[in-house]
Protein backbone atom coordinates (compact mmCIF):
# COMPACT_ATOMS: atom_id res chain seq x y z
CA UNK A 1 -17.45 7.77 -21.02
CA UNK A 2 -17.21 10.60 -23.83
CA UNK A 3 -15.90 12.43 -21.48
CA UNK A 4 -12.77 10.06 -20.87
CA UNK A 5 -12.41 9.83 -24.20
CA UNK A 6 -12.42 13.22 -24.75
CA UNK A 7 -9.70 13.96 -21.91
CA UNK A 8 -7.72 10.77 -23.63
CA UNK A 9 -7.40 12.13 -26.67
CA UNK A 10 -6.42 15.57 -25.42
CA UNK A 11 -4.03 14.01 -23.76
CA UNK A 12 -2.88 12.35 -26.91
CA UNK A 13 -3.02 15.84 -28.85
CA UNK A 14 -0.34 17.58 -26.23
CA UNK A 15 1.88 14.76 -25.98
CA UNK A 16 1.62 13.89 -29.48
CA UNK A 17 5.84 14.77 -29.78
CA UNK A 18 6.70 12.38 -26.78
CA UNK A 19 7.51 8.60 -27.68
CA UNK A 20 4.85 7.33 -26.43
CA UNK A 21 2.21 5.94 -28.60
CA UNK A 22 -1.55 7.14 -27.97
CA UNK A 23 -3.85 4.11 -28.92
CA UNK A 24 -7.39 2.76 -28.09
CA UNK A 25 -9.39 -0.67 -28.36
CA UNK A 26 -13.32 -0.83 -28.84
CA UNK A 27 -14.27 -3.57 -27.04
CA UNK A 28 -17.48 -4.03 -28.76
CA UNK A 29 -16.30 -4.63 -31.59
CA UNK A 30 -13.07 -6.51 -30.62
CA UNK A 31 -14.82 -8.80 -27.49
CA UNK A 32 -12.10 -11.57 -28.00
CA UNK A 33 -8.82 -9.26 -28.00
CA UNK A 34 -10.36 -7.63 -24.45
CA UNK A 35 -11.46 -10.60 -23.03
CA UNK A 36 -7.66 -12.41 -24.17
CA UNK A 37 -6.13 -9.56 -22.96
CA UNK A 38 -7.63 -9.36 -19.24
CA UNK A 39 -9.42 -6.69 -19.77
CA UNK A 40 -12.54 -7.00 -17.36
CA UNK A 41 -13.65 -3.38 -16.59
CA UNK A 42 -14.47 -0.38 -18.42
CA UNK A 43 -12.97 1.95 -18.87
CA UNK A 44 -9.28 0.22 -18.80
CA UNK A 45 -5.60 1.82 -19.41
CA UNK A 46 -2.81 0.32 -19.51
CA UNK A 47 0.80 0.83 -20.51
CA UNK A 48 2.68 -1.31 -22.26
CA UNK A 49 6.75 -1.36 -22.20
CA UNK A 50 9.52 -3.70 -22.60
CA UNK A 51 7.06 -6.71 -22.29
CA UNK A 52 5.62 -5.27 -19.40
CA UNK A 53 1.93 -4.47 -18.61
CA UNK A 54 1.48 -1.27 -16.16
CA UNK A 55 -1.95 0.06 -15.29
CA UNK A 56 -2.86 3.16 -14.57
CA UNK A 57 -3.17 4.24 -11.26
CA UNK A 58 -4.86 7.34 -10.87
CA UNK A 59 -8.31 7.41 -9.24
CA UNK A 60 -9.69 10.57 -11.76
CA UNK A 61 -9.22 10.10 -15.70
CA UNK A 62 -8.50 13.37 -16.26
CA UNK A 63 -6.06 15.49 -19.18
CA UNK A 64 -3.56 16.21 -16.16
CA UNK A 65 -3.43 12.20 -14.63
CA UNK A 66 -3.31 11.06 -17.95
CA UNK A 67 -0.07 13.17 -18.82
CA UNK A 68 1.31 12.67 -15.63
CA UNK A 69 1.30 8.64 -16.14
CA UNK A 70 2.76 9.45 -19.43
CA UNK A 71 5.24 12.00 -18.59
CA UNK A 72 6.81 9.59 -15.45
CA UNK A 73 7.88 7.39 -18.31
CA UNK A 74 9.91 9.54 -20.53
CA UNK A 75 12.14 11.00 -17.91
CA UNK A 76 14.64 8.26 -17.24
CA UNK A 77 13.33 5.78 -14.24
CA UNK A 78 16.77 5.63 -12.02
CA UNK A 79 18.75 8.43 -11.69
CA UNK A 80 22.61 8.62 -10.43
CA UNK A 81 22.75 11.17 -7.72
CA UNK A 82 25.33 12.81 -5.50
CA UNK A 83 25.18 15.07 -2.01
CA UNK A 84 23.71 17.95 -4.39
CA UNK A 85 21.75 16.47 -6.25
CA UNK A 86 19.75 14.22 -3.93
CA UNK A 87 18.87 17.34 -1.72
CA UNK A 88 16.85 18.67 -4.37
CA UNK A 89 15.55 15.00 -5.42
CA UNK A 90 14.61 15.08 -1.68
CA UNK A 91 12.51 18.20 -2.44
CA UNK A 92 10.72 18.12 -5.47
CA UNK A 93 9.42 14.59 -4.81
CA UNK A 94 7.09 13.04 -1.91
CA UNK A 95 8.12 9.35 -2.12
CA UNK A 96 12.06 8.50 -2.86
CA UNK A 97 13.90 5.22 -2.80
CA UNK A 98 17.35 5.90 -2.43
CA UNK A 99 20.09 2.39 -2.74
CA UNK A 100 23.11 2.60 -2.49
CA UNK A 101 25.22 -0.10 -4.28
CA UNK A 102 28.52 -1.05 -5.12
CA UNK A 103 28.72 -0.24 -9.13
CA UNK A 104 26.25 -0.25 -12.07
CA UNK A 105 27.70 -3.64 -13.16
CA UNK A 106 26.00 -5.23 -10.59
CA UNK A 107 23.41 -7.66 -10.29
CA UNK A 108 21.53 -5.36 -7.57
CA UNK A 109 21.77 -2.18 -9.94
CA UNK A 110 19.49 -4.98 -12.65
CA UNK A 111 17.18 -5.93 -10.00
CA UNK A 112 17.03 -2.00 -8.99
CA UNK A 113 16.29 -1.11 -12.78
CA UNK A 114 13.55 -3.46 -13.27
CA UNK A 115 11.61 -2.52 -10.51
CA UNK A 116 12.13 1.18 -11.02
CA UNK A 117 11.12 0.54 -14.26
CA UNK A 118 7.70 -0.68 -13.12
CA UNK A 119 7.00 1.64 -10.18
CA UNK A 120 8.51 4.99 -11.62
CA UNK A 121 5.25 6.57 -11.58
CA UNK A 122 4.57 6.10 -7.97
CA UNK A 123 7.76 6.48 -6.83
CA UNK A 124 11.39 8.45 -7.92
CA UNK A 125 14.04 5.99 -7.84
CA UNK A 126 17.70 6.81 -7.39
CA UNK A 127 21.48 5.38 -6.60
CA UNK A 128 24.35 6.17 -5.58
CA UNK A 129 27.98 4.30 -5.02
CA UNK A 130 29.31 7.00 -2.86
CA UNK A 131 30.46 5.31 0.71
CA UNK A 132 30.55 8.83 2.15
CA UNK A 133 27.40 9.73 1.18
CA UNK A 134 25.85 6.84 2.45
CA UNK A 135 27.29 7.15 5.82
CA UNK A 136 26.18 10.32 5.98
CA UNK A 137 22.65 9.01 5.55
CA UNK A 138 23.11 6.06 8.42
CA UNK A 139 23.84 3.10 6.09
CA UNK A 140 25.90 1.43 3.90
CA UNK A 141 26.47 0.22 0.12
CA UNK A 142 23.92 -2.38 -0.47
CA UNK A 143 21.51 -0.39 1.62
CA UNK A 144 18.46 0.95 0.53
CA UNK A 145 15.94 3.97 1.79
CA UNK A 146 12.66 4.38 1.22
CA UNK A 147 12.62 8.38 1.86
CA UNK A 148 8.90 9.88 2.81
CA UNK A 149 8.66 13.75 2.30
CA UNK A 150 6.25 14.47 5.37
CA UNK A 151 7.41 11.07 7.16
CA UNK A 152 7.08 11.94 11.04
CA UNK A 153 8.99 8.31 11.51
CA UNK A 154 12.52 7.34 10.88
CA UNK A 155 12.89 6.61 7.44
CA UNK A 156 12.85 2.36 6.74
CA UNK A 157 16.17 0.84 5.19
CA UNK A 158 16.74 -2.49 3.74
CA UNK A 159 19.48 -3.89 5.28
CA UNK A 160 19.94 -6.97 2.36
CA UNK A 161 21.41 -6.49 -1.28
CA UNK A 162 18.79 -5.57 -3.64
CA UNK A 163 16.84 -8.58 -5.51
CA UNK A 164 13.81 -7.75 -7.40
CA UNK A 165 11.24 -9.63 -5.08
CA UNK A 166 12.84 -8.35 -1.99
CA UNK A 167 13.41 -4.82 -3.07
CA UNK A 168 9.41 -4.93 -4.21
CA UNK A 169 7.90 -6.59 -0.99
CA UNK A 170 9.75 -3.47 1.02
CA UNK A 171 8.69 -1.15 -0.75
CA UNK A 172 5.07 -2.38 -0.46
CA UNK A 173 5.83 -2.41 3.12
CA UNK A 174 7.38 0.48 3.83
CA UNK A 175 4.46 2.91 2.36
CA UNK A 176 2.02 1.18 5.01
CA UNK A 177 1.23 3.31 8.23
CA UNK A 178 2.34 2.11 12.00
CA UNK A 179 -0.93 0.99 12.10
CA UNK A 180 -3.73 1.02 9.83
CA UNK A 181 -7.13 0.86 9.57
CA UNK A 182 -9.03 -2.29 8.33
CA UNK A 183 -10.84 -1.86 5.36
CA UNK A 184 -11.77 -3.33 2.19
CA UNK A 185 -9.70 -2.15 -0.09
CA UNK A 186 -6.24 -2.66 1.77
CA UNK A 187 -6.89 -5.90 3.69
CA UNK A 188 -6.12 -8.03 0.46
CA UNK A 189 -2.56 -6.06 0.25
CA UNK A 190 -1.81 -6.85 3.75
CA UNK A 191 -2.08 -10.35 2.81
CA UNK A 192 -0.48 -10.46 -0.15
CA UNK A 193 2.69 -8.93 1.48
CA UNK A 194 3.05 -12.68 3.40
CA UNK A 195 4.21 -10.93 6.67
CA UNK A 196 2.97 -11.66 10.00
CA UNK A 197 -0.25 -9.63 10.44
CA UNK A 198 -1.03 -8.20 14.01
CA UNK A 199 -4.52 -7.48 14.32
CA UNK A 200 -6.13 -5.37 17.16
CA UNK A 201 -10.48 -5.63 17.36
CA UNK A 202 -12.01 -2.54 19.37
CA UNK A 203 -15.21 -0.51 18.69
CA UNK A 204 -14.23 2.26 21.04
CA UNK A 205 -12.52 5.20 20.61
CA UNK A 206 -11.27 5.18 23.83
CA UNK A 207 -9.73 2.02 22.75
CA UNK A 208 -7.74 3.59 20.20
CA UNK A 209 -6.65 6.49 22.32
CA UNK A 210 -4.70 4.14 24.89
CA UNK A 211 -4.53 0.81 23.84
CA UNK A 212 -3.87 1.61 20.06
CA UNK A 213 -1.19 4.43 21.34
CA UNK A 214 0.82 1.58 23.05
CA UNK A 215 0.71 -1.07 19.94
CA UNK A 216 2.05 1.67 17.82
CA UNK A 217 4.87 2.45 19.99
CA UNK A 218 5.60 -1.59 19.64
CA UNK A 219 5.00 -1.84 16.28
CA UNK A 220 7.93 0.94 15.93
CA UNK A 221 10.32 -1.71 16.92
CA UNK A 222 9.26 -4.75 14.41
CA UNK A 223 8.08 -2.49 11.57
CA UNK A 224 8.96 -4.27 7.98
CA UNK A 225 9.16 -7.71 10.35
CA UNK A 226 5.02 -7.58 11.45
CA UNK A 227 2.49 -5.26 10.18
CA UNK A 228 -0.59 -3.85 12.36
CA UNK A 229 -4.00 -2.84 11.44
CA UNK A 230 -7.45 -2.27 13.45
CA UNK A 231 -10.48 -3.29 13.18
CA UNK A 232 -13.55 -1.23 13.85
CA UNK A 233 -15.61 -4.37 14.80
CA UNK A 234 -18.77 -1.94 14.84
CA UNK A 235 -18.36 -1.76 10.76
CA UNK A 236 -16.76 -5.42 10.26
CA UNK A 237 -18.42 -6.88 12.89
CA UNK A 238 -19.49 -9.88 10.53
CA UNK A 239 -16.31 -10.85 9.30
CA UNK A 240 -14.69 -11.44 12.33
CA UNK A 241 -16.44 -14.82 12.82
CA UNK A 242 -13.95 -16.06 10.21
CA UNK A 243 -11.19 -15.63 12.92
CA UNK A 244 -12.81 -17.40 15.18
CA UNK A 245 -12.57 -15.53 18.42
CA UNK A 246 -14.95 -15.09 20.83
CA UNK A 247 -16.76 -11.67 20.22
CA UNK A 248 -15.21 -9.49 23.43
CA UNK A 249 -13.30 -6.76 22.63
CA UNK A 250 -11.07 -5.31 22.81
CA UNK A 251 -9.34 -8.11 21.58
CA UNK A 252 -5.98 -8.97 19.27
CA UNK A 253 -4.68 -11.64 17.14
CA UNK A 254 -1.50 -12.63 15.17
CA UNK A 255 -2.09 -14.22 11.66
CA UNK A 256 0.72 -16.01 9.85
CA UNK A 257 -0.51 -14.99 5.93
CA UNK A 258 1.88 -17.82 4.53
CA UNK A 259 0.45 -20.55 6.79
CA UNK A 260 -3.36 -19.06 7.18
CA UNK A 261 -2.75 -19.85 10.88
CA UNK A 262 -3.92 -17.51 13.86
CA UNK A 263 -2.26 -17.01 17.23
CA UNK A 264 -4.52 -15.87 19.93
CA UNK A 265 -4.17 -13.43 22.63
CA UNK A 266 -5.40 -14.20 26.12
CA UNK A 267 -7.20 -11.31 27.06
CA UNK A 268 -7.34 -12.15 30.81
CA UNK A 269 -3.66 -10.29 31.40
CA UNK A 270 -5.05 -7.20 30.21
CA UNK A 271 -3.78 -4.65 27.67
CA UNK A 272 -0.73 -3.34 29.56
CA UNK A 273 2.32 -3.14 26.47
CA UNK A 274 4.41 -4.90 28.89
CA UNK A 275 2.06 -7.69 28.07
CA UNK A 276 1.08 -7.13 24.31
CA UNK A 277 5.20 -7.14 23.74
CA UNK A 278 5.44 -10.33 25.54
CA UNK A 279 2.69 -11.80 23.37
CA UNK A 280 4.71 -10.39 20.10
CA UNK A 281 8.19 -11.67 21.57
CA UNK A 282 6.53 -15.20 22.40
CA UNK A 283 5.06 -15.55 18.87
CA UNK A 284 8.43 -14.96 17.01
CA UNK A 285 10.17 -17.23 19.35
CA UNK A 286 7.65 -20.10 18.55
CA UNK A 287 5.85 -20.10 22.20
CA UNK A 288 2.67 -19.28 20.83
CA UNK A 289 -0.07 -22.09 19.92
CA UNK A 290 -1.75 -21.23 16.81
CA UNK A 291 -5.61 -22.22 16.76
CA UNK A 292 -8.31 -23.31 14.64
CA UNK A 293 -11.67 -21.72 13.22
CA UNK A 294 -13.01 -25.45 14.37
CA UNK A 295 -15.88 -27.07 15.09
CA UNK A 296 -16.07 -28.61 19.05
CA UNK A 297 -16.26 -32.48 19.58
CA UNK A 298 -17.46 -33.83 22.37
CA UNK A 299 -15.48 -36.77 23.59
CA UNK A 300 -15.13 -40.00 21.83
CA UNK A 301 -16.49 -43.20 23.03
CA UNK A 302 -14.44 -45.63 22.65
CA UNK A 303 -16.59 -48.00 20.69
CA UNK A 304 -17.73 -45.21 18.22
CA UNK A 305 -18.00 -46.74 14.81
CA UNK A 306 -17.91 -42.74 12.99
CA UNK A 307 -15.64 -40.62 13.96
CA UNK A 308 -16.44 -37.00 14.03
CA UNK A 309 -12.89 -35.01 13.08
CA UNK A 310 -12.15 -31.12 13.67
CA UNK A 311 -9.04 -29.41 12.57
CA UNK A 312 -8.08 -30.27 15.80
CA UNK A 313 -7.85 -34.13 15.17
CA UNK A 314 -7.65 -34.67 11.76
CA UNK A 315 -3.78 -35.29 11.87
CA UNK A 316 -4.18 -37.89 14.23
CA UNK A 317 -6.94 -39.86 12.71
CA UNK A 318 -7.28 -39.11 9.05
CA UNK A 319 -3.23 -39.02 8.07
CA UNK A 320 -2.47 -42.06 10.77
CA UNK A 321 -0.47 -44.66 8.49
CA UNK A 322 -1.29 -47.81 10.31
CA UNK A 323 -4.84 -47.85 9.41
CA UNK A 324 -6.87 -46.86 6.41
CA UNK A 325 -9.52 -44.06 6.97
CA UNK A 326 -12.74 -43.50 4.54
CA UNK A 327 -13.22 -39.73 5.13
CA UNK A 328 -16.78 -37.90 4.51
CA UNK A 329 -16.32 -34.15 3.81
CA UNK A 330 -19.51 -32.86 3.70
CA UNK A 331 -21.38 -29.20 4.18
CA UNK A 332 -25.09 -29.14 5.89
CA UNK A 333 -26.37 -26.58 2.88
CA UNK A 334 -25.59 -29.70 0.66
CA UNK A 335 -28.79 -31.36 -0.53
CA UNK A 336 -26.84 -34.41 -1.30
CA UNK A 337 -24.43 -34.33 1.56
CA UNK A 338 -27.92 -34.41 3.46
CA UNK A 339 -28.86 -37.43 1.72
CA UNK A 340 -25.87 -39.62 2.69
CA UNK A 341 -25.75 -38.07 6.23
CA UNK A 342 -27.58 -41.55 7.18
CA UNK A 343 -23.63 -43.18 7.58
């Protein structure tokens, strides 16, 4: 920790002629302002502008990260460019979102400000009005392109005029991969993003190599509409019981994020793409069932005085308006759920 501090306030010392402002909280001594304020780890930094809150990002606290943050906030966040100028934007930066709108007194060029505003030190944000230039780049005013330095891909464009939500969401989609690789620190994004989630379970290699090769080359054709990731089920093994699929694999799954529902993949046609792009195709036209983590009932006799209800048949017999139903939920790790179990 002193030696965070120490790189803080050197930080402080060779920015002191910038505008920003340099400060510090001890949260020993002020426990109510931290906890008040969110603050739930140690060390924390945060920015604070306009009436936003922007944390910092970088994974090392060092003198250079720390003046870096700083530094991406006194240049402006949006820049006007033209042919020139963008070529050199192009090269002195790895990430670039480039819209192109119709004037600044616009409601897109707002929407565009604020979120530059909030991402300029991840990303270099710039516009430009100019019809020409735009068509030179394969789009059109109220088009917008997310420009990768070493992107092997076709760059991604949103087609729709800019709103701050929408603009935001694409960028957060457009930095993922084709396909990435499950882990714990980006499955929580994927969901977050509320876009149909494509997952594909392997633990071989070999897997990857063939099968993986041909969901990528799909995945080229709904990318920003469906995004893929893998699963090594040799390291997430476990979790995979909360999709509720039977533990053969390879095996792949659709889950709606919005709706928490899953769409599964009948494995019995194979792997062929001809037939994973049929499964994709089926699922956005609505020809997919979606399925249950659920618990299987046996049959019910028809003088059964409890009724035992799944996911499955809950609908049916729990939300049916021309009868009243007295519904149990109960857990077996419940002591007292245990104790009324005798109904």
């Amino acid at each position: 920790m002193d030696e965070v501090q120490e790189n803080f306030e050197k930080a402080a010392e060779e920015l002191k002629d910038s505008k920003i402002i340099f400060a510090q909280v001890d949260c020993t001594l002020e426990h109510e302002l931290c906890i008040n304020n969110g603050v739930n780890k140690y060390p924390k930094f945060e920015l604070h502008r306009e009436g936003d809150v922007l944390e910092f990002r970088y994974k090392e606290d060092t003198v250079e990260n720390f003046k870096t943050f700083v530094n991406s906030f006194i240049s402006p966040s949006l820049t006007e460019v033209n042919e020139e100028t963008l070529e050199t934007v192009k090269k002195e930066n790895d990430n670039v979102i480039l819209a192109f709108i119709k004037s600044k007194d616009t409601d897109e060029y707002q929407a565009l400000f604020r979120v530059a505003s909030k991402l300029r030190d991840e990303y270099k944000f710039v516009f430009s009005t100019d019809e020409k230039l735009a068509k030179k780049n394969d789009v059109k005013i109220n088009n917008t392109i997310f420009i990768k330095k070493f992107n092997t891909e076709k760059n991604d464009v949103m087609v729709d005029p800019i709103t701050e939500k929408d603009l935001t969401t694409f960028i957060n989609t457009a930095r993922l991969p084709l396909m990435d690789k499950l882990s714990s620190a980006n499955y929580q994004k994927y969901l977050d993003l509320e876009i149909p989630l494509f997952y594909f379970f392997t633990d071989k290699q070999e897997d990857i190599d063939t099968i993986g090769k041909n969901i990528e080359d799909i995945a080229r054709k709904y990318r920003l509409k469906m995004n893929f990731i893998c699963v090594d089920t040799e390291k997430y093994g476990d979790s995979v019981d909360n999709f509720g699929i039977e533990k053969k694999w390879p095996a792949i799954l659709i889950q709606d994020p919005k709706s928490k529902l899953k769409y599964s993949y009948d494995s019995k046609d194979g792997f062929d793409k001809e037939f994973i792009q049929k499964y994709i195709n089926d699922y956005f036209d609505g020809k997919v069932k979606s399925f249950y983590h659920s618990e299987k009932l046996e049959p019910r006799a028809p003088n059964d005085y409890l009724v035992r209800m799944n996911a499955y048949t809950f609908e049916e017999v729990a939300l049916d308006i021309t009868r009243d139903v007295f519904v149990l939920f109960y857990a077996e790790y419940c002591k007292p759920c245990r104790e009324v179990s005798i109904l």
